[in-house]
PDB file of N, CA and C in Angstrom:
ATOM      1  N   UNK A   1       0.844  -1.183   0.000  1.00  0.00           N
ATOM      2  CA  UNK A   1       0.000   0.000   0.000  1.00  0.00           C
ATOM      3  C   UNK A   1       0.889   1.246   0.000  1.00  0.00           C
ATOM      4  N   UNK A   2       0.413   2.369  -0.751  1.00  0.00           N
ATOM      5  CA  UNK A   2       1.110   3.414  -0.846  1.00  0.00           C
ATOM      6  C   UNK A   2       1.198   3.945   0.586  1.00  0.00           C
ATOM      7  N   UNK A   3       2.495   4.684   0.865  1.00  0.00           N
ATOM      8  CA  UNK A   3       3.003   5.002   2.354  1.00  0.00           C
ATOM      9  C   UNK A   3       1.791   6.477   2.544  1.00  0.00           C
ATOM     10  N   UNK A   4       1.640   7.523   1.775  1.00  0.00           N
ATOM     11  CA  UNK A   4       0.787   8.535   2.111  1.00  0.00           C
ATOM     12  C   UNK A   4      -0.423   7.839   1.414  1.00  0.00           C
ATOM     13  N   UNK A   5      -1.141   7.317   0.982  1.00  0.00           N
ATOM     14  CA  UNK A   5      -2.746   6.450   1.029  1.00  0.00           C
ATOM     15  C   UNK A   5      -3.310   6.762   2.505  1.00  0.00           C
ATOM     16  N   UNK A   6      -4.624   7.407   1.628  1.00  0.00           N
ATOM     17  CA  UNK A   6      -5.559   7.342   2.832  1.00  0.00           C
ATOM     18  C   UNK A   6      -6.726   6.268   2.906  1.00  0.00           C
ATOM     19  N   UNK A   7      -6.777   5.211   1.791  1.00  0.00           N
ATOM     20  CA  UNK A   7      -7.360   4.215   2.145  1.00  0.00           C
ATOM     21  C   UNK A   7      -6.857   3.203   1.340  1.00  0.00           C
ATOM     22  N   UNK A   8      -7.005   2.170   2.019  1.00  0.00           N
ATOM     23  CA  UNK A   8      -6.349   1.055   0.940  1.00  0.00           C
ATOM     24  C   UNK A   8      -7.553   1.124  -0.192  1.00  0.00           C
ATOM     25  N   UNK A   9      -6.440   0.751  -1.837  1.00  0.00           N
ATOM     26  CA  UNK A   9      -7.589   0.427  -2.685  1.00  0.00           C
ATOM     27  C   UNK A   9      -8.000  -0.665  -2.772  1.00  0.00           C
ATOM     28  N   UNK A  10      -7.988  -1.942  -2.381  1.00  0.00           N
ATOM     29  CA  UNK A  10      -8.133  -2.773  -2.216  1.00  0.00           C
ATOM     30  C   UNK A  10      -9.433  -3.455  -1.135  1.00  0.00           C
ATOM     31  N   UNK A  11      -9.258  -3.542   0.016  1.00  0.00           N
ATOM     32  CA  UNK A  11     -10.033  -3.221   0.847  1.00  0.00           C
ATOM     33  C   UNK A  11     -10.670  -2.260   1.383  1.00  0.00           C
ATOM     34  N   UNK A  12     -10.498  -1.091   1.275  1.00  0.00           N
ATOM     35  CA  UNK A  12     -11.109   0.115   1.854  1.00  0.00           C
ATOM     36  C   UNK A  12     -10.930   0.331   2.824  1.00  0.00           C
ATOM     37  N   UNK A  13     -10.022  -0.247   3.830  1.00  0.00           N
ATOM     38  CA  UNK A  13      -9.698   0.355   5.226  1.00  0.00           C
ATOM     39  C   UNK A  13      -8.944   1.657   5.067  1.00  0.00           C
ATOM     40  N   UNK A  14      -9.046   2.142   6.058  1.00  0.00           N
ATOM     41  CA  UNK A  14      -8.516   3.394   6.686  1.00  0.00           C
ATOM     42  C   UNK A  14      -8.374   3.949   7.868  1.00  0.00           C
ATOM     43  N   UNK A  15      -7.552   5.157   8.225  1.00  0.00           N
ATOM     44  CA  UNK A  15      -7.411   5.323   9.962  1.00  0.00           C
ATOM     45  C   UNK A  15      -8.459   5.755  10.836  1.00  0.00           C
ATOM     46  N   UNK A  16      -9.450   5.875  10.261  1.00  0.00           N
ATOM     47  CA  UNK A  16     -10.563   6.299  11.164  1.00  0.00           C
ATOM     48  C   UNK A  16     -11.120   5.506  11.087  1.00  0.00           C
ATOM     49  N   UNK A  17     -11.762   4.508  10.204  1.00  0.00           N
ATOM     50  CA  UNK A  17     -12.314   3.383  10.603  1.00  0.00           C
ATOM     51  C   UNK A  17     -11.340   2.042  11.467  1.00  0.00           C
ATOM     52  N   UNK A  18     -10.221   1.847  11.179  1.00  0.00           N
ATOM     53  CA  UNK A  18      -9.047   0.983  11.347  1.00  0.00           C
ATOM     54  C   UNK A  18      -8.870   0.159  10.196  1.00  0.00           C
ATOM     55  N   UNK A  19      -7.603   0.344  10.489  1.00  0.00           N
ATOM     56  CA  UNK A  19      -6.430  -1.009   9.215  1.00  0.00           C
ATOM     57  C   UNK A  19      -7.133  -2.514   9.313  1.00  0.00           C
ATOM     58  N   UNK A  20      -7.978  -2.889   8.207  1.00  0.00           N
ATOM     59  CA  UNK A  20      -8.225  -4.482   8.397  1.00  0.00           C
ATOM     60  C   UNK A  20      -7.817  -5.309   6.818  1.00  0.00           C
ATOM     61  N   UNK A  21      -7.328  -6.002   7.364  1.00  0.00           N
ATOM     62  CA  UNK A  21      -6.959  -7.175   5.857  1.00  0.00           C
ATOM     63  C   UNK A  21      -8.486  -7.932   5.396  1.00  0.00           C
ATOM     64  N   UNK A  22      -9.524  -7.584   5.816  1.00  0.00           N
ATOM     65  CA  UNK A  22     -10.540  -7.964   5.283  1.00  0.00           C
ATOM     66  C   UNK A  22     -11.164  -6.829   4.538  1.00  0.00           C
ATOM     67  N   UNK A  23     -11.821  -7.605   3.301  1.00  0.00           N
ATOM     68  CA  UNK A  23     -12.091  -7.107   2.235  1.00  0.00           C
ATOM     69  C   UNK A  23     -13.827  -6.345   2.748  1.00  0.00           C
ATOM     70  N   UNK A  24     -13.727  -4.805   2.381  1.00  0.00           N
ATOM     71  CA  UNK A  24     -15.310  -4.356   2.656  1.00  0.00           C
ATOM     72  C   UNK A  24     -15.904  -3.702   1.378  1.00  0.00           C
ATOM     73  N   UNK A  25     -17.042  -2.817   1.396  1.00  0.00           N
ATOM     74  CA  UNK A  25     -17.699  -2.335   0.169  1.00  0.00           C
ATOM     75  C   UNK A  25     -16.828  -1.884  -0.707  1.00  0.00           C
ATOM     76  N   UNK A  26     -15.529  -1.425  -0.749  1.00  0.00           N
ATOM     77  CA  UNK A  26     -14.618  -0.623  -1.619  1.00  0.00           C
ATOM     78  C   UNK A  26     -14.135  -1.801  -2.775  1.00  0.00           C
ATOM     79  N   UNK A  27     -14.058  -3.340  -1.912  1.00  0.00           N
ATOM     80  CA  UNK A  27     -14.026  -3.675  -3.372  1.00  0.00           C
ATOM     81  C   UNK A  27     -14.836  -4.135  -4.456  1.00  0.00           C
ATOM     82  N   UNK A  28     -15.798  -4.030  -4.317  1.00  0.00           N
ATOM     83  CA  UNK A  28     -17.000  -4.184  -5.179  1.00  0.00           C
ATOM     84  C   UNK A  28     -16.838  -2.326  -6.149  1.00  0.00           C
ATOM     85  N   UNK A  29     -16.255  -1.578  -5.796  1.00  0.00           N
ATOM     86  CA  UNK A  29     -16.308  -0.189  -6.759  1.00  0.00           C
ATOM     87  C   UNK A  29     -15.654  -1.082  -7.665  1.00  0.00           C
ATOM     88  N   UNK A  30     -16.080  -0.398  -9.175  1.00  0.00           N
ATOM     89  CA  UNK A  30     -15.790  -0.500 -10.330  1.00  0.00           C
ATOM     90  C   UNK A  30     -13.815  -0.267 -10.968  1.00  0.00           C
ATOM     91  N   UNK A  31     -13.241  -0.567 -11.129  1.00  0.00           N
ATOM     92  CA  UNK A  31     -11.943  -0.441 -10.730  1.00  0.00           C
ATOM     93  C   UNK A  31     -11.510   0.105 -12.654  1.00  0.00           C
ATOM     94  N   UNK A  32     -12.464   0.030 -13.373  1.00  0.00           N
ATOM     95  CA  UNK A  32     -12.033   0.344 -15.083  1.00  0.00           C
ATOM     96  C   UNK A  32     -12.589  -0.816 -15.640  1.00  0.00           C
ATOM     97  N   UNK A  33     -12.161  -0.872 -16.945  1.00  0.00           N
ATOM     98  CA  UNK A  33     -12.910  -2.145 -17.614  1.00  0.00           C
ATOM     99  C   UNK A  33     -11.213  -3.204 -18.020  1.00  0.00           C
ATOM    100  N   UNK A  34     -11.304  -4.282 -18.164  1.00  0.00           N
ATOM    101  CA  UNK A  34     -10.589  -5.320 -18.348  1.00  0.00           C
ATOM    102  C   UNK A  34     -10.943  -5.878 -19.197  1.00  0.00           C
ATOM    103  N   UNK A  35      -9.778  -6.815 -19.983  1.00  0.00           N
ATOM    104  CA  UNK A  35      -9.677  -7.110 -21.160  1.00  0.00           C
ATOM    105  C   UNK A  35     -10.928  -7.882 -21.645  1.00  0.00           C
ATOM    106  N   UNK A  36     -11.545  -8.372 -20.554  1.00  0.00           N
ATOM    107  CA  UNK A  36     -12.629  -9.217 -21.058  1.00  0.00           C
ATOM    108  C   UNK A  36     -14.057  -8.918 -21.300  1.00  0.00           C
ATOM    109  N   UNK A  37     -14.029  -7.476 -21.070  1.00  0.00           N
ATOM    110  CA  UNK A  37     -15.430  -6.482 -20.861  1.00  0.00           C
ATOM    111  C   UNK A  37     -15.633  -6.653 -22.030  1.00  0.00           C
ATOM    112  N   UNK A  38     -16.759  -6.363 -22.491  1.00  0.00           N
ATOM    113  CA  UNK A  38     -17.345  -6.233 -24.345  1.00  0.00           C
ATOM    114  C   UNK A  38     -16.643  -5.309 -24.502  1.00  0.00           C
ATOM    115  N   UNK A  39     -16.026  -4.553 -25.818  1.00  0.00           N
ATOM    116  CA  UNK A  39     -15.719  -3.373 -26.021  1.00  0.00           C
ATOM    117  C   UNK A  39     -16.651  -3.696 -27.502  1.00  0.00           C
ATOM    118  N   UNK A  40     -17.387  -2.562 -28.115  1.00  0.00           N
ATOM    119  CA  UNK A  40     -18.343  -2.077 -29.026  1.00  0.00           C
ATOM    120  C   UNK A  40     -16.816  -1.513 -29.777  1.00  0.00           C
ATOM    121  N   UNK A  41     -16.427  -1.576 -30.874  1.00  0.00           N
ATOM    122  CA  UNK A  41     -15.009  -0.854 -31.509  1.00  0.00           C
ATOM    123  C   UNK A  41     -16.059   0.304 -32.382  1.00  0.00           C
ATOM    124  N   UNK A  42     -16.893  -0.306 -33.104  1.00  0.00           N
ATOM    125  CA  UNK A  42     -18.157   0.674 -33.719  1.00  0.00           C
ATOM    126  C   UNK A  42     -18.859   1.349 -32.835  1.00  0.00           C
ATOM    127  N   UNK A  43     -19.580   1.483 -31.638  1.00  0.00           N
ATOM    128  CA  UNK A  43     -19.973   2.388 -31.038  1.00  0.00           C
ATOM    129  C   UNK A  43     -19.067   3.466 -30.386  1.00  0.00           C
ATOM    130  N   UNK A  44     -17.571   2.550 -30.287  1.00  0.00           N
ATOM    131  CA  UNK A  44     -16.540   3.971 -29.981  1.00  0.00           C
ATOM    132  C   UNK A  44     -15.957   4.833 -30.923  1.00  0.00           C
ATOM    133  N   UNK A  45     -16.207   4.407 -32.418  1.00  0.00           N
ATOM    134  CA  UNK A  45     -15.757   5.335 -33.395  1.00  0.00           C
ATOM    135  C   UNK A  45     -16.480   6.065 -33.522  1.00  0.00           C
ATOM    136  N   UNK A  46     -18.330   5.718 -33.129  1.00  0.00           N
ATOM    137  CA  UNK A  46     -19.215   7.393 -33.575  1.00  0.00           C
ATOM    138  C   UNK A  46     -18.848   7.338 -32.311  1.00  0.00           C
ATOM    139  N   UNK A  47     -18.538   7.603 -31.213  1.00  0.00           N
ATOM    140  CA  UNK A  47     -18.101   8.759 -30.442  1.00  0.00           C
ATOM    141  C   UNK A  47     -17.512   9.383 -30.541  1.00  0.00           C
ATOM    142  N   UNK A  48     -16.040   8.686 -31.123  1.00  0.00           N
ATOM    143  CA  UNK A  48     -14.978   9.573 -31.551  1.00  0.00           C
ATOM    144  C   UNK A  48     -15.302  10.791 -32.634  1.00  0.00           C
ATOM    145  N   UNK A  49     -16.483   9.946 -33.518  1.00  0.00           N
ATOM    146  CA  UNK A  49     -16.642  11.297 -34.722  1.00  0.00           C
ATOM    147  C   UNK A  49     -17.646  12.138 -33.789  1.00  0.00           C
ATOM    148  N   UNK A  50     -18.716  12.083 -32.871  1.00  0.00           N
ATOM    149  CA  UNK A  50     -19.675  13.134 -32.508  1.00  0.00           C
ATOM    150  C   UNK A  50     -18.676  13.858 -31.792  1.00  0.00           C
ATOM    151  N   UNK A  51     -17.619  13.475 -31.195  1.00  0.00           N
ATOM    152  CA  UNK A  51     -16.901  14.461 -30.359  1.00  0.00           C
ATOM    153  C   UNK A  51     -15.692  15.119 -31.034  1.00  0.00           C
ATOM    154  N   UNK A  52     -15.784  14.717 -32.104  1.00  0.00           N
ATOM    155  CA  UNK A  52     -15.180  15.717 -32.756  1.00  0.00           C
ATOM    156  C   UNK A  52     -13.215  15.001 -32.811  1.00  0.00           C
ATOM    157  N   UNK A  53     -13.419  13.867 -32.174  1.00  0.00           N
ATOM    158  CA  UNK A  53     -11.779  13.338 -32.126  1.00  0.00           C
ATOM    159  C   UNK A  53     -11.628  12.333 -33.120  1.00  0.00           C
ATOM    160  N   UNK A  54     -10.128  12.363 -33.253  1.00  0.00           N
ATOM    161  CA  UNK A  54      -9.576  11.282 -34.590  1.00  0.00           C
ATOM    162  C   UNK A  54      -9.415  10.000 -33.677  1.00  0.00           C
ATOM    163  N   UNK A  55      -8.792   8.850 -34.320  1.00  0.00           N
ATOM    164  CA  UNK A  55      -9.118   7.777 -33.889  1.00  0.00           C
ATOM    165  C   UNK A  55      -7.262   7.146 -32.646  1.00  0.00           C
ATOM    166  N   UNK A  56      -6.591   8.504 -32.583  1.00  0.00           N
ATOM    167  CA  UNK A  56      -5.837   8.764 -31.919  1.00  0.00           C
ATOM    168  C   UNK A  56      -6.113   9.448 -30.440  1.00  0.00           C
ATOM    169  N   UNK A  57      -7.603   9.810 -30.464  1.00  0.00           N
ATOM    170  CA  UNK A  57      -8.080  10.953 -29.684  1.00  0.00           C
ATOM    171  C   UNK A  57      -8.071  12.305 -29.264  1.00  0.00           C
ATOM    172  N   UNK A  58      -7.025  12.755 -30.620  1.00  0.00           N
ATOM    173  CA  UNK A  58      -6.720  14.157 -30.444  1.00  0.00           C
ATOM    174  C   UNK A  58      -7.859  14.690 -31.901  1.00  0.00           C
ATOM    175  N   UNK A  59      -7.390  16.221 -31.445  1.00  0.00           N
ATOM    176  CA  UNK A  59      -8.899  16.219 -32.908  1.00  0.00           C
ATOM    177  C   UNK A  59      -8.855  16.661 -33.747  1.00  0.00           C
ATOM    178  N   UNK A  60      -9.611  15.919 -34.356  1.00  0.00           N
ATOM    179  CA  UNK A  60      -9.841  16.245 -35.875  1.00  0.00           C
ATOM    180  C   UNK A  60      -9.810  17.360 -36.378  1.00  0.00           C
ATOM    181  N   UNK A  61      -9.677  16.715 -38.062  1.00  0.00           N
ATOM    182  CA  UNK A  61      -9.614  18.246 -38.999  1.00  0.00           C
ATOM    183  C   UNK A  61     -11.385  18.983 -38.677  1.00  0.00           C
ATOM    184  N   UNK A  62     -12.280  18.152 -38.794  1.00  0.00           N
ATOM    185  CA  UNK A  62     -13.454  18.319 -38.097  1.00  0.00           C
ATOM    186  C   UNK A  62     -14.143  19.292 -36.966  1.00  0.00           C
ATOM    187  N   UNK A  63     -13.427  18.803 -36.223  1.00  0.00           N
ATOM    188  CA  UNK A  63     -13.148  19.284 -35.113  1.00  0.00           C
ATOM    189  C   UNK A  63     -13.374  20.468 -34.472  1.00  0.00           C
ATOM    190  N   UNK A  64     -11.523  20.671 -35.194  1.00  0.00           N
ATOM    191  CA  UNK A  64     -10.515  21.900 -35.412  1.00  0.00           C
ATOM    192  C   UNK A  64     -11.561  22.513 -35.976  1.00  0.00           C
ATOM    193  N   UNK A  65     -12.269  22.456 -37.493  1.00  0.00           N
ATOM    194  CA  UNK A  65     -13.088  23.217 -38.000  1.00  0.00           C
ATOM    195  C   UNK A  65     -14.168  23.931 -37.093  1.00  0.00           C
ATOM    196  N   UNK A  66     -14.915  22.940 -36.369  1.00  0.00           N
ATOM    197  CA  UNK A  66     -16.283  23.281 -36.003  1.00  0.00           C
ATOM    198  C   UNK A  66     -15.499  23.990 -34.769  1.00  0.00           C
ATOM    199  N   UNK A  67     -14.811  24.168 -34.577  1.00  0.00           N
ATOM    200  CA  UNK A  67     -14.568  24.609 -33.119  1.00  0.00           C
ATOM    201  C   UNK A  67     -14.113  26.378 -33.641  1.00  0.00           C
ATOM    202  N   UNK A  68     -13.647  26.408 -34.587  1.00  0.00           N
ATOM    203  CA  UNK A  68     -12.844  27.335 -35.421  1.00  0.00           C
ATOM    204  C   UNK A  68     -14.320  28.564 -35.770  1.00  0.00           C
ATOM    205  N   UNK A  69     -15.048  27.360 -36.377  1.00  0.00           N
ATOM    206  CA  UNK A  69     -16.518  28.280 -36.831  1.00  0.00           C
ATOM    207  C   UNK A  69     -17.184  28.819 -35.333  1.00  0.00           C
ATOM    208  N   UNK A  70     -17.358  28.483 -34.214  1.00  0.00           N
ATOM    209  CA  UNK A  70     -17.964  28.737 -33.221  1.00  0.00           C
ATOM    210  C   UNK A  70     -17.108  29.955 -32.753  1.00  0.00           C
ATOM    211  N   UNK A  71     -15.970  29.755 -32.459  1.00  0.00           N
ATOM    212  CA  UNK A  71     -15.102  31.192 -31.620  1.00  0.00           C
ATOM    213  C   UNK A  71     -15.566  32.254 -32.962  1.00  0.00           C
ATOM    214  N   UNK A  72     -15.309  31.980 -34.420  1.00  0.00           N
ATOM    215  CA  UNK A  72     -15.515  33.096 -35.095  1.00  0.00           C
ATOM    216  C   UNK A  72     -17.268  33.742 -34.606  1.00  0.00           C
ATOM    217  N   UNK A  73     -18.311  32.836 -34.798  1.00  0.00           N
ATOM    218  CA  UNK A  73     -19.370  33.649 -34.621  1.00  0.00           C
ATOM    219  C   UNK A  73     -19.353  33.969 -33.076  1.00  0.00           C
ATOM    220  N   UNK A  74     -19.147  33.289 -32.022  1.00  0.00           N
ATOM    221  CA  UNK A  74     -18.949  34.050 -30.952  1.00  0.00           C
ATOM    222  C   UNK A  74     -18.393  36.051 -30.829  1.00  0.00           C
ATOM    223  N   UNK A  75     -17.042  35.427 -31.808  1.00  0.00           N
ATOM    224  CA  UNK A  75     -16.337  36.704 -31.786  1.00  0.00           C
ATOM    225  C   UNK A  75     -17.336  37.906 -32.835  1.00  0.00           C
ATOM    226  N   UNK A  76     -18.083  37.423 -33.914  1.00  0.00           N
ATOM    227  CA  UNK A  76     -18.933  38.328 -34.289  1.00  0.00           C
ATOM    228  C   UNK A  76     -20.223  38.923 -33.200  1.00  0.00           C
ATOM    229  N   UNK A  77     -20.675  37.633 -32.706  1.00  0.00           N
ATOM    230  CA  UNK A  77     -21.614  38.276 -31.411  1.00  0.00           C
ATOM    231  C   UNK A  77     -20.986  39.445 -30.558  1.00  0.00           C
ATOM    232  N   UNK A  78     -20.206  38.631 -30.134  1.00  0.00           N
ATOM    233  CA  UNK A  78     -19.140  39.959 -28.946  1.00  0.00           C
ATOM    234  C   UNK A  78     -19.149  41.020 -29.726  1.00  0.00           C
ATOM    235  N   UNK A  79     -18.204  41.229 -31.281  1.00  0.00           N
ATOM    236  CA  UNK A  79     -18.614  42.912 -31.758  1.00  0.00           C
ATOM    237  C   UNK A  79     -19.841  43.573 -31.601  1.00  0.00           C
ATOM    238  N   UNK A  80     -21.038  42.778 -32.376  1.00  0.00           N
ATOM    239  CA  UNK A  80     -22.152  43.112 -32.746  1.00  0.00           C
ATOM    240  C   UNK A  80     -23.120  43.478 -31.092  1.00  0.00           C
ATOM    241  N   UNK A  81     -22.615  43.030 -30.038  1.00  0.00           N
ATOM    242  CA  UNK A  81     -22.825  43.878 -29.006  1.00  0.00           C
ATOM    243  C   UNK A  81     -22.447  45.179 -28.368  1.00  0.00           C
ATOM    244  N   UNK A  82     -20.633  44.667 -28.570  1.00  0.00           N
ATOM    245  CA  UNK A  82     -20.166  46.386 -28.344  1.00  0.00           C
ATOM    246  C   UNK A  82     -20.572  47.157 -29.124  1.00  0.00           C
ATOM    247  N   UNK A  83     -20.871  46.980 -30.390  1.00  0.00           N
ATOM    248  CA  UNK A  83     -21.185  47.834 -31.305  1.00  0.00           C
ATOM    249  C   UNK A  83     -22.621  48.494 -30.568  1.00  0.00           C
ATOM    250  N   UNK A  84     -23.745  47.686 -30.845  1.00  0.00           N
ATOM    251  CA  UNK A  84     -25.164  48.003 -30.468  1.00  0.00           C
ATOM    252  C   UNK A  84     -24.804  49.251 -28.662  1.00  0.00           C
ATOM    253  N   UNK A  85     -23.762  48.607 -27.807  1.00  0.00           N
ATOM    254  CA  UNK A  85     -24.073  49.170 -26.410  1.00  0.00           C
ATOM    255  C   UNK A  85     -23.011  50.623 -26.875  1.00  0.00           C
ATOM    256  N   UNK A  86     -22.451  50.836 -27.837  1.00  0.00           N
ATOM    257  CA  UNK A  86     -22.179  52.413 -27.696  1.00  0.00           C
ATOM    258  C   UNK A  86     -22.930  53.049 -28.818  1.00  0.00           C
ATOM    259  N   UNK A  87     -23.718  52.655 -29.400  1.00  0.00           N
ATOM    260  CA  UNK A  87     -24.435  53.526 -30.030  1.00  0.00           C
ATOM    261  C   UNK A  87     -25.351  54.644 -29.122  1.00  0.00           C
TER     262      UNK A  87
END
C-alpha cells in the first residue's frame, strides 16, 4: 500500500475506521474495464466522430473546423454587441 494512502484500494480500510486485511464495500467499486469487458469498436468510433476526435483521440480536422466556426461567430456576437451598447 502506498506510504501517504488514505485508504487502501483494495479493501477500503482506513485510519478512522481501522487497518483491516478484510475485504469491505470498496471492493465491489468499479476499478475500469478489463480485457474481457465487451468493447463495441463501432460504437466507440461514432463517439470519436460526434466528439469531434480522430481515432488517436486528439482532434480532428473536423473538429478543429467546427470549433474554429464557433469562436468566429462568438467573436462576431461579442462585436455586434459592443457595437449596439455604444451607439
Amino acid at each position: 500500500m502506498p506510504v501517504r494512502a488514505l485508504a487502501c484500494p483494495e479493501c477500503g480500510a482506513d485510519a478512522e475506521a481501522g487497518w483491516s486485511d478484510e475485504p469491505s464495500w470498496a471492493g465491489a467499486l468499479p476499478a475500469g474495464y478489463s480485457e474481457d469487458d465487451d468493447f463495441d469498436e463501432e460504437a466507440y468510433q461514432e463517439f470519436l466522430r460526434r466528439e469531434g476526435l480522430s481515432e488517436d483521440e486528439r482532434t480532428s480536422r473536423a473538429g478543429q473546423q467546427r470549433r474554429g466556426s464557433v469562436f468566429v461567430a462568438l467573436l462576431l456576437v461579442i462585436c455586434g454587441l459592443l457595437w449596439l451598447a455604444s451607439r
